[in-house]
C-alpha atoms as a PDB file:
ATOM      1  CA  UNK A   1       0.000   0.000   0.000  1.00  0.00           C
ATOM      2  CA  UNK A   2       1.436   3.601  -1.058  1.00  0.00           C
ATOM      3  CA  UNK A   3       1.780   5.648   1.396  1.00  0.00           C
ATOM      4  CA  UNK A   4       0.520   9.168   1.750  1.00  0.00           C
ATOM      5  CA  UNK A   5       0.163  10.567   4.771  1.00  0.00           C
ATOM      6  CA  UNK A   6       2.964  11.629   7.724  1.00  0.00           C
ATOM      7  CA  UNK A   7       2.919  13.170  10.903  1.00  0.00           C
ATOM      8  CA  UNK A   8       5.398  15.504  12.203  1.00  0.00           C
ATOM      9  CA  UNK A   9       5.258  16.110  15.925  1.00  0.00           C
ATOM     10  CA  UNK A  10       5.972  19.434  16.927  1.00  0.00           C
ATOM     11  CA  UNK A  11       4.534  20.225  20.051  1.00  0.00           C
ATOM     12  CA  UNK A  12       7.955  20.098  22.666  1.00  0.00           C
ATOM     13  CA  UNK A  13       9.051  22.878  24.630  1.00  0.00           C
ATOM     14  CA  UNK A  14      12.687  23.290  22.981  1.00  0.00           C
ATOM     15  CA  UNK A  15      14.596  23.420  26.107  1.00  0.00           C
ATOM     16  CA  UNK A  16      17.883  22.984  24.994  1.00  0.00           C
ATOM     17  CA  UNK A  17      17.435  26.703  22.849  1.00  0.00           C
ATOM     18  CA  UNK A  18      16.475  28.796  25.318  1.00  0.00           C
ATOM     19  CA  UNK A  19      16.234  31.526  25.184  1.00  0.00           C
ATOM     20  CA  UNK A  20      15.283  31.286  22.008  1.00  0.00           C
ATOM     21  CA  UNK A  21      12.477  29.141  22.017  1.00  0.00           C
ATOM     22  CA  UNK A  22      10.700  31.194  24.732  1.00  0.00           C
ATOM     23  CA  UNK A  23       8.665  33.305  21.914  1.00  0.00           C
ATOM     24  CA  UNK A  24       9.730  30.921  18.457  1.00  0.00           C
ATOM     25  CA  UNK A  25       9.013  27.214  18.321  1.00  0.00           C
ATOM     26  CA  UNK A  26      12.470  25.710  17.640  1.00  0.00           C
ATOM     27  CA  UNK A  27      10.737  24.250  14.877  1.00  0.00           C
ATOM     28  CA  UNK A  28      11.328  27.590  13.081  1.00  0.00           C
ATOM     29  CA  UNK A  29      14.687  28.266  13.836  1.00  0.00           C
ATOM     30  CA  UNK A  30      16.207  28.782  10.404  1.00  0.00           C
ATOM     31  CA  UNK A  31      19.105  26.384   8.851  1.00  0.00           C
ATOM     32  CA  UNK A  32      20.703  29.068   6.694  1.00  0.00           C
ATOM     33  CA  UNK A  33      17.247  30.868   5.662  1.00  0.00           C
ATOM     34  CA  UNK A  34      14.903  28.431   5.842  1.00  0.00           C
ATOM     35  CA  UNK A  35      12.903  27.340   8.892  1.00  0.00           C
ATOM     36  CA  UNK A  36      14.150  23.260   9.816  1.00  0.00           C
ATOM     37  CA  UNK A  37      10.723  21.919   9.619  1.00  0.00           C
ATOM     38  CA  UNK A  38      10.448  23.333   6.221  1.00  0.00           C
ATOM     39  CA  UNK A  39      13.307  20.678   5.502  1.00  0.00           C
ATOM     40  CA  UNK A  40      11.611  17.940   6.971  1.00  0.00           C
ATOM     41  CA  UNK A  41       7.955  18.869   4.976  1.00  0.00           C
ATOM     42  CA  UNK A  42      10.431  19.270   1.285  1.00  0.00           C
ATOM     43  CA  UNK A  43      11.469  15.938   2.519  1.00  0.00           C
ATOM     44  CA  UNK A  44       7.850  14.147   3.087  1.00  0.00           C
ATOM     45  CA  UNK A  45       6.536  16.128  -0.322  1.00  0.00           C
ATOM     46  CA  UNK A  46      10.093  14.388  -2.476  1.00  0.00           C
ATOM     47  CA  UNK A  47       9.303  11.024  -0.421  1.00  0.00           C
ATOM     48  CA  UNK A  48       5.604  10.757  -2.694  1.00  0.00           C
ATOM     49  CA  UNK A  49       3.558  12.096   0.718  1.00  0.00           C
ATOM     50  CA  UNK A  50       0.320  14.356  -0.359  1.00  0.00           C
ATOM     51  CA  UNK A  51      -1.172  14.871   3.608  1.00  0.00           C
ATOM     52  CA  UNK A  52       0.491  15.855   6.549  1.00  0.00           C
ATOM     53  CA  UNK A  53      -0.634  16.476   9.827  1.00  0.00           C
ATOM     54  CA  UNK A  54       1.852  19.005  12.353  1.00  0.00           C
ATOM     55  CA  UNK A  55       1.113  18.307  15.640  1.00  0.00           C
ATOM     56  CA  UNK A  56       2.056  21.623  17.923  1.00  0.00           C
ATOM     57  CA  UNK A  57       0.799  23.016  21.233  1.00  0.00           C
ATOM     58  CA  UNK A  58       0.085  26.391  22.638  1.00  0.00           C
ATOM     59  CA  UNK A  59       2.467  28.996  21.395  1.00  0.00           C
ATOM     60  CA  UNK A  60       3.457  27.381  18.276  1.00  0.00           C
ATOM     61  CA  UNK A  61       0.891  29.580  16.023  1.00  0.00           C
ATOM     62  CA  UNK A  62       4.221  30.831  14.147  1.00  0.00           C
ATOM     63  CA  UNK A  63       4.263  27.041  12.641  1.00  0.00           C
ATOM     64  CA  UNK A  64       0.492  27.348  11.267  1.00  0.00           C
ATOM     65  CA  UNK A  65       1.478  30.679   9.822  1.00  0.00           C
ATOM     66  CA  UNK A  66       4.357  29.704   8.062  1.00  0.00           C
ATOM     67  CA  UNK A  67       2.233  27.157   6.089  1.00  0.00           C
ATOM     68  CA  UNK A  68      -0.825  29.005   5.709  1.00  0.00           C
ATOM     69  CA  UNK A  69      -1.087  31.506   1.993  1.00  0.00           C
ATOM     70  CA  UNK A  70       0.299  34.981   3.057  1.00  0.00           C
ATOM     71  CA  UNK A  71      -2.116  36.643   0.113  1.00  0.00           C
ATOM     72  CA  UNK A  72      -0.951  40.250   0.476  1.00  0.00           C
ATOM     73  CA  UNK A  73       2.651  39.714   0.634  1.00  0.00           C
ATOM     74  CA  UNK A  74       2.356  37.072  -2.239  1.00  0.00           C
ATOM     75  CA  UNK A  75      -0.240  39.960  -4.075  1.00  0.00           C
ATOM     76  CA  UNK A  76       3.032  42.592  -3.563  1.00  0.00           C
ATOM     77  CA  UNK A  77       5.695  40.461  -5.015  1.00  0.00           C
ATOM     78  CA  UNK A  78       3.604  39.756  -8.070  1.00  0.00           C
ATOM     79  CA  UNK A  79       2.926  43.143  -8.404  1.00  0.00           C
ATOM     80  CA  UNK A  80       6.302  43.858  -8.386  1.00  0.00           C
ATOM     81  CA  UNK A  81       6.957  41.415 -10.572  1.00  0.00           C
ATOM     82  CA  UNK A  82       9.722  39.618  -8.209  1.00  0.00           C
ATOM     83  CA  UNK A  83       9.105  36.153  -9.315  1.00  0.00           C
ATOM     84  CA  UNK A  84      11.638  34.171  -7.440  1.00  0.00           C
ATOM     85  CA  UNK A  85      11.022  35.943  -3.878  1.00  0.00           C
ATOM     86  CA  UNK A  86       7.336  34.985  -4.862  1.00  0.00           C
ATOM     87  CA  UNK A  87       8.445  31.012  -5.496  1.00  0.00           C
ATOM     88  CA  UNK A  88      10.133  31.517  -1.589  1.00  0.00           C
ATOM     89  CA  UNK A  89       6.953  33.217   0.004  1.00  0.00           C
ATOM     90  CA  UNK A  90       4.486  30.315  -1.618  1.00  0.00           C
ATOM     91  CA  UNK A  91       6.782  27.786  -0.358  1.00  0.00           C
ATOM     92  CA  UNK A  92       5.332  24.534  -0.074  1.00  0.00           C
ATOM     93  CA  UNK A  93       1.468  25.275   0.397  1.00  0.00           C
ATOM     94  CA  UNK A  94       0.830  24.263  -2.983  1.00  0.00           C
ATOM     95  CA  UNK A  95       2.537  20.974  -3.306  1.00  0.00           C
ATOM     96  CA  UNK A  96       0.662  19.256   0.249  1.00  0.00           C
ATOM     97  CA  UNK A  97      -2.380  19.439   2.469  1.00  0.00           C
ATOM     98  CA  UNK A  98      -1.340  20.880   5.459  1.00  0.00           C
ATOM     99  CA  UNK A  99      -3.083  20.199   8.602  1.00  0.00           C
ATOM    100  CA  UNK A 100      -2.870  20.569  12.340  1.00  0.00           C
ATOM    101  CA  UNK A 101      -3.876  19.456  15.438  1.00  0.00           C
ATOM    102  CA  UNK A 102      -2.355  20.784  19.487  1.00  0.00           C
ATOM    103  CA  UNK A 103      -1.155  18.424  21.933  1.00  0.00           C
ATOM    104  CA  UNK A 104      -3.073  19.287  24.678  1.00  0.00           C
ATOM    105  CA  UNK A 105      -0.170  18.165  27.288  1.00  0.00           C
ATOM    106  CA  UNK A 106       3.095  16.965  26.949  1.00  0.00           C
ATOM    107  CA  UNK A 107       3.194  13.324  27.408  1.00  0.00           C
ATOM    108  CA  UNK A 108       5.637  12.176  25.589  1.00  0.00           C
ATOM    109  CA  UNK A 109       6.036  11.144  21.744  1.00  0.00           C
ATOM    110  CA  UNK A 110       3.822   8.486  21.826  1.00  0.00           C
ATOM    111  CA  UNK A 111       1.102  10.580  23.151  1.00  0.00           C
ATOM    112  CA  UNK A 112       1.735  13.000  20.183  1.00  0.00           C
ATOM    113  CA  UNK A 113       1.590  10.468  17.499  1.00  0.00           C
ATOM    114  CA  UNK A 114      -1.673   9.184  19.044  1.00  0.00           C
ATOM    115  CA  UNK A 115      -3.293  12.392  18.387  1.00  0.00           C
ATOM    116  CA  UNK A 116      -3.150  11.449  14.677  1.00  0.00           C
ATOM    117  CA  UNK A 117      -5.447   8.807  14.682  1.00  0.00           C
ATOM    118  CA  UNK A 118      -8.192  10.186  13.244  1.00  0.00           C
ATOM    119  CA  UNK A 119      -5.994  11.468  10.738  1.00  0.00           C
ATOM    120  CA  UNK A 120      -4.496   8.487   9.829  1.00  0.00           C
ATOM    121  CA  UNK A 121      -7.164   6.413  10.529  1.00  0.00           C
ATOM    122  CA  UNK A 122      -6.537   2.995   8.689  1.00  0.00           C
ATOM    123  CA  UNK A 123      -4.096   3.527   6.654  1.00  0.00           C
ATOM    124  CA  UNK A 124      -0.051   2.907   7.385  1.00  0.00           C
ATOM    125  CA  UNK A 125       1.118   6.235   7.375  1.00  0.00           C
ATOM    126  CA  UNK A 126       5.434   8.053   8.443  1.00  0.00           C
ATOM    127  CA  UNK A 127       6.044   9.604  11.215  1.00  0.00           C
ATOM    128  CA  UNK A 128       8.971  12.329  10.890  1.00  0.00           C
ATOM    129  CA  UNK A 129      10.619  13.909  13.638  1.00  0.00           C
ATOM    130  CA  UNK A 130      11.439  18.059  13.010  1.00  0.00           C
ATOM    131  CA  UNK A 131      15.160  17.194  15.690  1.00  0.00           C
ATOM    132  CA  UNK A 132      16.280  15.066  12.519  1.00  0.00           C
ATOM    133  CA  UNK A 133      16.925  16.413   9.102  1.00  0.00           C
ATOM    134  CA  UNK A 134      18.492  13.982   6.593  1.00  0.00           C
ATOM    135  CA  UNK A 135      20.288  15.141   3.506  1.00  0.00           C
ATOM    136  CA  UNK A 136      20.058  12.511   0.251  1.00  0.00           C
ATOM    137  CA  UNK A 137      20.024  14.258  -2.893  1.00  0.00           C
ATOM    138  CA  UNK A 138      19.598  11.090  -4.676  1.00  0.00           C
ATOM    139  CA  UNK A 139      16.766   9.248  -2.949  1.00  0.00           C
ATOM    140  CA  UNK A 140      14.937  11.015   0.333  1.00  0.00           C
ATOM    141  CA  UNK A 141      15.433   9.361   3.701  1.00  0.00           C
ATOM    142  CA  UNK A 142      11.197   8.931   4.070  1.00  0.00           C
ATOM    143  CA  UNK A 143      10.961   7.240   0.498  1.00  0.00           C
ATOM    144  CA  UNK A 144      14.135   4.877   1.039  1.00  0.00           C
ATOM    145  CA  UNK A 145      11.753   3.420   4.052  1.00  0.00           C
ATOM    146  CA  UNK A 146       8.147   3.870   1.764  1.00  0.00           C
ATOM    147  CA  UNK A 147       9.895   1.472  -0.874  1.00  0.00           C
ATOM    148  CA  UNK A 148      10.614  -1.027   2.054  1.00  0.00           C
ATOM    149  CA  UNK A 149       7.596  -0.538   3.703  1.00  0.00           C
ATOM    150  CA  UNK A 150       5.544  -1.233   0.619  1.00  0.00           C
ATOM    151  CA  UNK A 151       7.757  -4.180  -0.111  1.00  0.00           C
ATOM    152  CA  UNK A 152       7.624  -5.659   2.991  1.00  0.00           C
ATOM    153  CA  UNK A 153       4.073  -4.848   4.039  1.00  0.00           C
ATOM    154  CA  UNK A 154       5.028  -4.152   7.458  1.00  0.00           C
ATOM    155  CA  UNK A 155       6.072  -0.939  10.055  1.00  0.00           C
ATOM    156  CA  UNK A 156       9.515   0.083   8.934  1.00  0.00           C
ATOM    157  CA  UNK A 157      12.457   2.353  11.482  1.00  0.00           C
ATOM    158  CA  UNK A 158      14.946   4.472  10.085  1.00  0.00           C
ATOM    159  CA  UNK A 159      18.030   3.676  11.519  1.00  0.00           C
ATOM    160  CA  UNK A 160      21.960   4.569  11.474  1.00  0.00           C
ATOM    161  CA  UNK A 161      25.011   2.921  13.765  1.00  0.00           C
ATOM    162  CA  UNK A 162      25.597   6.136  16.286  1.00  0.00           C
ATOM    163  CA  UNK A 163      28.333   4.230  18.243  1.00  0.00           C
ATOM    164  CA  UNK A 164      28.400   2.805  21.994  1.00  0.00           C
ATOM    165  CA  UNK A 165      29.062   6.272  23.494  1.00  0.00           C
ATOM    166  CA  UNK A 166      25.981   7.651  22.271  1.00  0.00           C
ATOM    167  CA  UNK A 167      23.446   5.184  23.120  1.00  0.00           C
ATOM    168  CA  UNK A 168      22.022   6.962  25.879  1.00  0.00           C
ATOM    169  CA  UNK A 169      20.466   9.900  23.752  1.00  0.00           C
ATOM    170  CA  UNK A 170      17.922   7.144  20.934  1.00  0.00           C
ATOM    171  CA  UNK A 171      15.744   4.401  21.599  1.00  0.00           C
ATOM    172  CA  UNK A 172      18.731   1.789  20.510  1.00  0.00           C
ATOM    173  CA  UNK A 173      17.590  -1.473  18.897  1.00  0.00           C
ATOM    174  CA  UNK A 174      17.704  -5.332  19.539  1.00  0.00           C
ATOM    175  CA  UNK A 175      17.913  -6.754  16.025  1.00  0.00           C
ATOM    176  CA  UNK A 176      19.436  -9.465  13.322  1.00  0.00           C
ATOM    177  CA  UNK A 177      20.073  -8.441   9.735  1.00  0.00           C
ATOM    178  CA  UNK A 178      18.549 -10.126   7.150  1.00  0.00           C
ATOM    179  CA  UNK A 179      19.614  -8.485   4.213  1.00  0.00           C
ATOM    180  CA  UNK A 180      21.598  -5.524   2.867  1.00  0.00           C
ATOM    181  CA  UNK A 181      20.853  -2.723   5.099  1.00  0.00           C
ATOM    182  CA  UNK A 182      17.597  -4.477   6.809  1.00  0.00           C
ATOM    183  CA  UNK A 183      17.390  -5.611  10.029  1.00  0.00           C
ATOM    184  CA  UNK A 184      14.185  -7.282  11.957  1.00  0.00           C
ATOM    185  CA  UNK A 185      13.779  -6.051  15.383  1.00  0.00           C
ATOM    186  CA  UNK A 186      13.778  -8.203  18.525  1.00  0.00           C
ATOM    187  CA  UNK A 187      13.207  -5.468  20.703  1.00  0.00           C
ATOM    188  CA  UNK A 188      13.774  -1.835  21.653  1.00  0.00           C
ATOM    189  CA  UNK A 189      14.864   0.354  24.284  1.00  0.00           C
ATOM    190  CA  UNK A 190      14.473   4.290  25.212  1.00  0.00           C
ATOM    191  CA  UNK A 191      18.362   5.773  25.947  1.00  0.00           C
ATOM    192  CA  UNK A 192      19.918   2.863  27.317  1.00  0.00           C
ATOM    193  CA  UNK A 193      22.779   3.322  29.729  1.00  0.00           C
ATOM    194  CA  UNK A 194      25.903   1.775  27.613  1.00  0.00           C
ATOM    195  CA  UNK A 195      26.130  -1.084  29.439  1.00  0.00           C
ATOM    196  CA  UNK A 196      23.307  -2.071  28.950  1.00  0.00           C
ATOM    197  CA  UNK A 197      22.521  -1.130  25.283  1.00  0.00           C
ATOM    198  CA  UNK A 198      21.644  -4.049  23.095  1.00  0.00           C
ATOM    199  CA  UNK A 199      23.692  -2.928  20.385  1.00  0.00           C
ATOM    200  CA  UNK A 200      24.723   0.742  18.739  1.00  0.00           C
ATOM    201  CA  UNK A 201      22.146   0.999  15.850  1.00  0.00           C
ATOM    202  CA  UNK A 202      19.473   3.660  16.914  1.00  0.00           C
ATOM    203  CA  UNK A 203      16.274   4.854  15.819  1.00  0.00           C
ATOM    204  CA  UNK A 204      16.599   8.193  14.130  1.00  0.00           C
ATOM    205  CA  UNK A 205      13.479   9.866  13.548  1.00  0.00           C
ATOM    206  CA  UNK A 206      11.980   8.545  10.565  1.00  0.00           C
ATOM    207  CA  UNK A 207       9.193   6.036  10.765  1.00  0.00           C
ATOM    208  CA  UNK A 208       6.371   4.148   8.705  1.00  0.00           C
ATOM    209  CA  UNK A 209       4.453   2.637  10.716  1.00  0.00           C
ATOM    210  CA  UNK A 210       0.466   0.220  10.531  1.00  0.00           C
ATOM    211  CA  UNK A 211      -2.187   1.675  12.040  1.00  0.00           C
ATOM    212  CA  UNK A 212      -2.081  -0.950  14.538  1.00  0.00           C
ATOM    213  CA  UNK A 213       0.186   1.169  16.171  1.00  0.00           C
ATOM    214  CA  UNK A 214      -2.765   3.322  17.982  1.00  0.00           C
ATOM    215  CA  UNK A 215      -4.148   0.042  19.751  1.00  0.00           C
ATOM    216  CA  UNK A 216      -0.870  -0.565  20.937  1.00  0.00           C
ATOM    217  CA  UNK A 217       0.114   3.127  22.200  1.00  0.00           C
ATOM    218  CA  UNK A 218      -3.298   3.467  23.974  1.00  0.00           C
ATOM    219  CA  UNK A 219      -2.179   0.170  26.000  1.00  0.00           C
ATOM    220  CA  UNK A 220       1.263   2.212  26.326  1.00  0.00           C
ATOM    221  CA  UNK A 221       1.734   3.040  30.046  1.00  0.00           C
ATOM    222  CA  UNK A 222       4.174   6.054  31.193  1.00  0.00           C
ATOM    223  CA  UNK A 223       7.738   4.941  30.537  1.00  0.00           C
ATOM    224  CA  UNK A 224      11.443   6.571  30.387  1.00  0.00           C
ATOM    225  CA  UNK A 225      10.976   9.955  31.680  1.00  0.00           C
ATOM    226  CA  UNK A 226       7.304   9.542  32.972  1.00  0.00           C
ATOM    227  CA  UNK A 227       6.202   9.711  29.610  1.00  0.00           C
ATOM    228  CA  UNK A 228       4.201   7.699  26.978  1.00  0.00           C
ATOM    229  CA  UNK A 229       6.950   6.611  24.919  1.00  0.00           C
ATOM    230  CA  UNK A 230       6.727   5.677  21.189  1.00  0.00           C
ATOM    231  CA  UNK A 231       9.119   3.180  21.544  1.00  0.00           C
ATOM    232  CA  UNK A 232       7.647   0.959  24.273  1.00  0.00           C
ATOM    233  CA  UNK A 233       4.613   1.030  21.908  1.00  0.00           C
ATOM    234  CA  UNK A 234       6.590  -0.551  18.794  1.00  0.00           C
ATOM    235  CA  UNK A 235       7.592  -2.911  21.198  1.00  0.00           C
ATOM    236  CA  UNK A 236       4.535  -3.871  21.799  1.00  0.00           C
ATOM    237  CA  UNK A 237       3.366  -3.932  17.956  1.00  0.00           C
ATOM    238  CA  UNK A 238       6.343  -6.537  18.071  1.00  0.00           C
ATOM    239  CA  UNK A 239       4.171  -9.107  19.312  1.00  0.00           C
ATOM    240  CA  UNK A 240       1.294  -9.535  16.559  1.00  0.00           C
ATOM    241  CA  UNK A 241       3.332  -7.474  13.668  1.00  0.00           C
ATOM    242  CA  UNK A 242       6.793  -8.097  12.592  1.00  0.00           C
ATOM    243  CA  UNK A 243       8.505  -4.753  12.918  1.00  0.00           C
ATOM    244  CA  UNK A 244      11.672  -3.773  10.640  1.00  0.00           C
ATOM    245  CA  UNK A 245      14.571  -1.353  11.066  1.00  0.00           C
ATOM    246  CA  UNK A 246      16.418   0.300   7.807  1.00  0.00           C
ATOM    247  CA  UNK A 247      19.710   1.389   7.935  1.00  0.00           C
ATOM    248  CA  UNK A 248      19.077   4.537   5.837  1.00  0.00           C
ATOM    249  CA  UNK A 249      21.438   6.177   3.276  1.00  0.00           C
ATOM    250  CA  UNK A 250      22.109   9.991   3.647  1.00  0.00           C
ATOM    251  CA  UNK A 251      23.888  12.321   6.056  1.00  0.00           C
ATOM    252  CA  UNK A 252      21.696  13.149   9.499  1.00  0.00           C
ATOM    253  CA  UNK A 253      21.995  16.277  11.016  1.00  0.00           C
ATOM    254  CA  UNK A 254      20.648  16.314  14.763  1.00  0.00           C
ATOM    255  CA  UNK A 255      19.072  19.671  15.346  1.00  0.00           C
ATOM    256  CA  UNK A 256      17.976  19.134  18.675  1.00  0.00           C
ATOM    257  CA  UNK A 257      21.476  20.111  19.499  1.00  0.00           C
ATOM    258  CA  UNK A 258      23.241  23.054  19.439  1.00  0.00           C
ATOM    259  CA  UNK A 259      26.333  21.389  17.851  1.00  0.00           C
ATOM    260  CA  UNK A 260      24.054  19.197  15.224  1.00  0.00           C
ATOM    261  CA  UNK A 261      22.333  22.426  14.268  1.00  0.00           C
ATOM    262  CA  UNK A 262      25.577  24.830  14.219  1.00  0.00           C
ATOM    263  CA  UNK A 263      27.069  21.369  11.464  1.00  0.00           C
ATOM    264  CA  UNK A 264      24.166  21.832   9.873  1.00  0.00           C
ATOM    265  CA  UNK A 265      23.752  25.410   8.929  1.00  0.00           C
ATOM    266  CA  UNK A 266      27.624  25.488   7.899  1.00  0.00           C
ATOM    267  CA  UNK A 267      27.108  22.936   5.874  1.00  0.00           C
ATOM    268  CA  UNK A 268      24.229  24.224   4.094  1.00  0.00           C
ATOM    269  CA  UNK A 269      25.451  27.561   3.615  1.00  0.00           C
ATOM    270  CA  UNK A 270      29.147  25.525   1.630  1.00  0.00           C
ATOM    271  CA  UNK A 271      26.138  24.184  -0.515  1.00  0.00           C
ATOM    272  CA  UNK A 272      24.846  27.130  -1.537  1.00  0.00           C
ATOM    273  CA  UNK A 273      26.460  29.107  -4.374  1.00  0.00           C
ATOM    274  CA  UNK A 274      25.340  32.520  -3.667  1.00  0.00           C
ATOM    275  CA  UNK A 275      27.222  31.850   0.092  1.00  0.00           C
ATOM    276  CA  UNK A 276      30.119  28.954  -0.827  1.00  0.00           C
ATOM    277  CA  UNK A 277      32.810  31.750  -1.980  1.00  0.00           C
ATOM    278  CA  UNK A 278      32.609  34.377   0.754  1.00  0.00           C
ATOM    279  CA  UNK A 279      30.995  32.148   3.934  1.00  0.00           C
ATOM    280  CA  UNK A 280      34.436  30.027   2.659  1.00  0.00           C
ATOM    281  CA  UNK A 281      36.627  33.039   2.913  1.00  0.00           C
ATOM    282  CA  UNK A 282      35.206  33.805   6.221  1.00  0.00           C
ATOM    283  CA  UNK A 283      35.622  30.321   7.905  1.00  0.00           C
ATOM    284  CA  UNK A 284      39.482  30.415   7.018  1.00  0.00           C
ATOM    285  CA  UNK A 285      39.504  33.810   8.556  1.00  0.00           C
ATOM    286  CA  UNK A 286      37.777  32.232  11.919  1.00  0.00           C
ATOM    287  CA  UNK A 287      39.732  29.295  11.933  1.00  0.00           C
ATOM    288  CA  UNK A 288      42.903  31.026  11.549  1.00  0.00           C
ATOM    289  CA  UNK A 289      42.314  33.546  14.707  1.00  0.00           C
ATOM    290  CA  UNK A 290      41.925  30.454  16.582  1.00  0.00           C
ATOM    291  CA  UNK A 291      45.175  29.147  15.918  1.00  0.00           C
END
């Protein structure tokens, strides 16, 4: 079954940018010029996905803006005949149905992606988180796990290898590969301490998922952190669905932290060609105070 529909949940606090996020949901912090979850819905929109649901919470009206028509700005830059900064403005409200729904309290993920049930009602649908943005110019993260999803017929995990020392930050995986790049899951576990970490592969963000999963997640009790985790539920799916991991091709940039999100916009910015030359010129400048 094709699918068409993913949910990005958006509805966190974004701690870890204060005091940034007090007033502007981290979701809009901007990677060079462009807000990250604008990345993540480009990504959904190249992956073959036509409806997506944003799941925020209070204070997060600057995300329903940003994807809602801005008719008299758009109406003055076709006046003035400024086609490209027209293009930018329109964005991506005419390639996808937007939609969104608040998370009335913070529960955890799985709460979140329970609040797209209706939306997704019985149909497998991706789940994308807005901390992970995935650069693949040749084949999108979300549509390297649609293909295997639609092969397979069952809930699909990005994954990537994030080493032994890191295993405490993802929900880390218990699973044997069975072919190139595929792995079947055994089991799962929220930010293992290292010793106790079934292995180093880690779920990172990027999910397609049955709708089987809502039964499951509203059987979910409070886990790691007091909260209703999204990984306890797979676990659970585990036991009537087989449950796959994908070891996905492209280079992950972790914007939940400061350091993912500084890599990031640097490395945007080298890709750009109206920036490469003098950003360039800059960083050897930096770089060579600091000697």
């Amino acid at each position: 079954m094709k699918i068409t529909k993913a949910v990005i949940p958006a509805a966190g606090f974004g701690t870890r940018f204060l005091p940034a996020t007090k007033a502007v949901p981290k979701e809009m912090l901007p990677i060079v010029d462009k807000p990250t979850i604008q990345y993540i819905v480009e990504e959904a929109i190249d992956s073959g996905i036509t409806d997506l649901l944003i799941i925020t919470s209070r204070g997060k009206d600057a995300i329903v803006n940003h994807f809602d028509k801005a008719a008299e700005l758009e109406a003055v830059l076709e006046r003035d005949g400024k086609t490209e900064l027209l293009k930018l403005a329109r964005g991506v409200t005419d390639k996808i149905n937007v939609y969104f729904t608040r998370q009335a309290e913070q529960k955890g993920l799985g709460h979140a992606v329970f609040c797209a049930k209706s939306f997704a009602g019985n149909e497998p649908f991706a789940v994308m988180l807005g901390d992970d943005v995935v650069v693949n110019d040749e084949k999108p993260c979300l549509k390297q796990l649609t293909d295997e999803f639609e092969r397979l017929g069952s809930s699909v995990i990005g994954v990537q290898r994030v080493g032994r020392e890191n295993v405490n930050k993802y929900g880390i995986l218990d699973c044997e590969p069975i072919g190139d790049r595929l792995y079947k899951m055994r089991g799962m576990t929220e930010k293992p301490s290292i010793d106790k970490a079934p292995s180093d592969i880690a779920a990172l963000g990027r999910y397609v998922l049955t709708p089987a999963i809502f039964d499951c997640l509203e059987k979910t009790e409070k886990g790691a952190l007091g909260e209703i985790q999204l990984t306890d539920a797979i676990v659970n799916l585990m036991e009537t669905e087989a449950v796959y991991a994908y070891d996905f091709e492209g280079m992950r940039y972790d914007i939940g932290s400061k350091q993912g999100f500084l890599a990031a916009t640097v490395d945007f910015a080298l890709k750009r060609e109206d920036l490469r030359g003098e950003f360039i010129e800059f960083l050897k400048k930096t770089v060579n105070k600091e000697k």
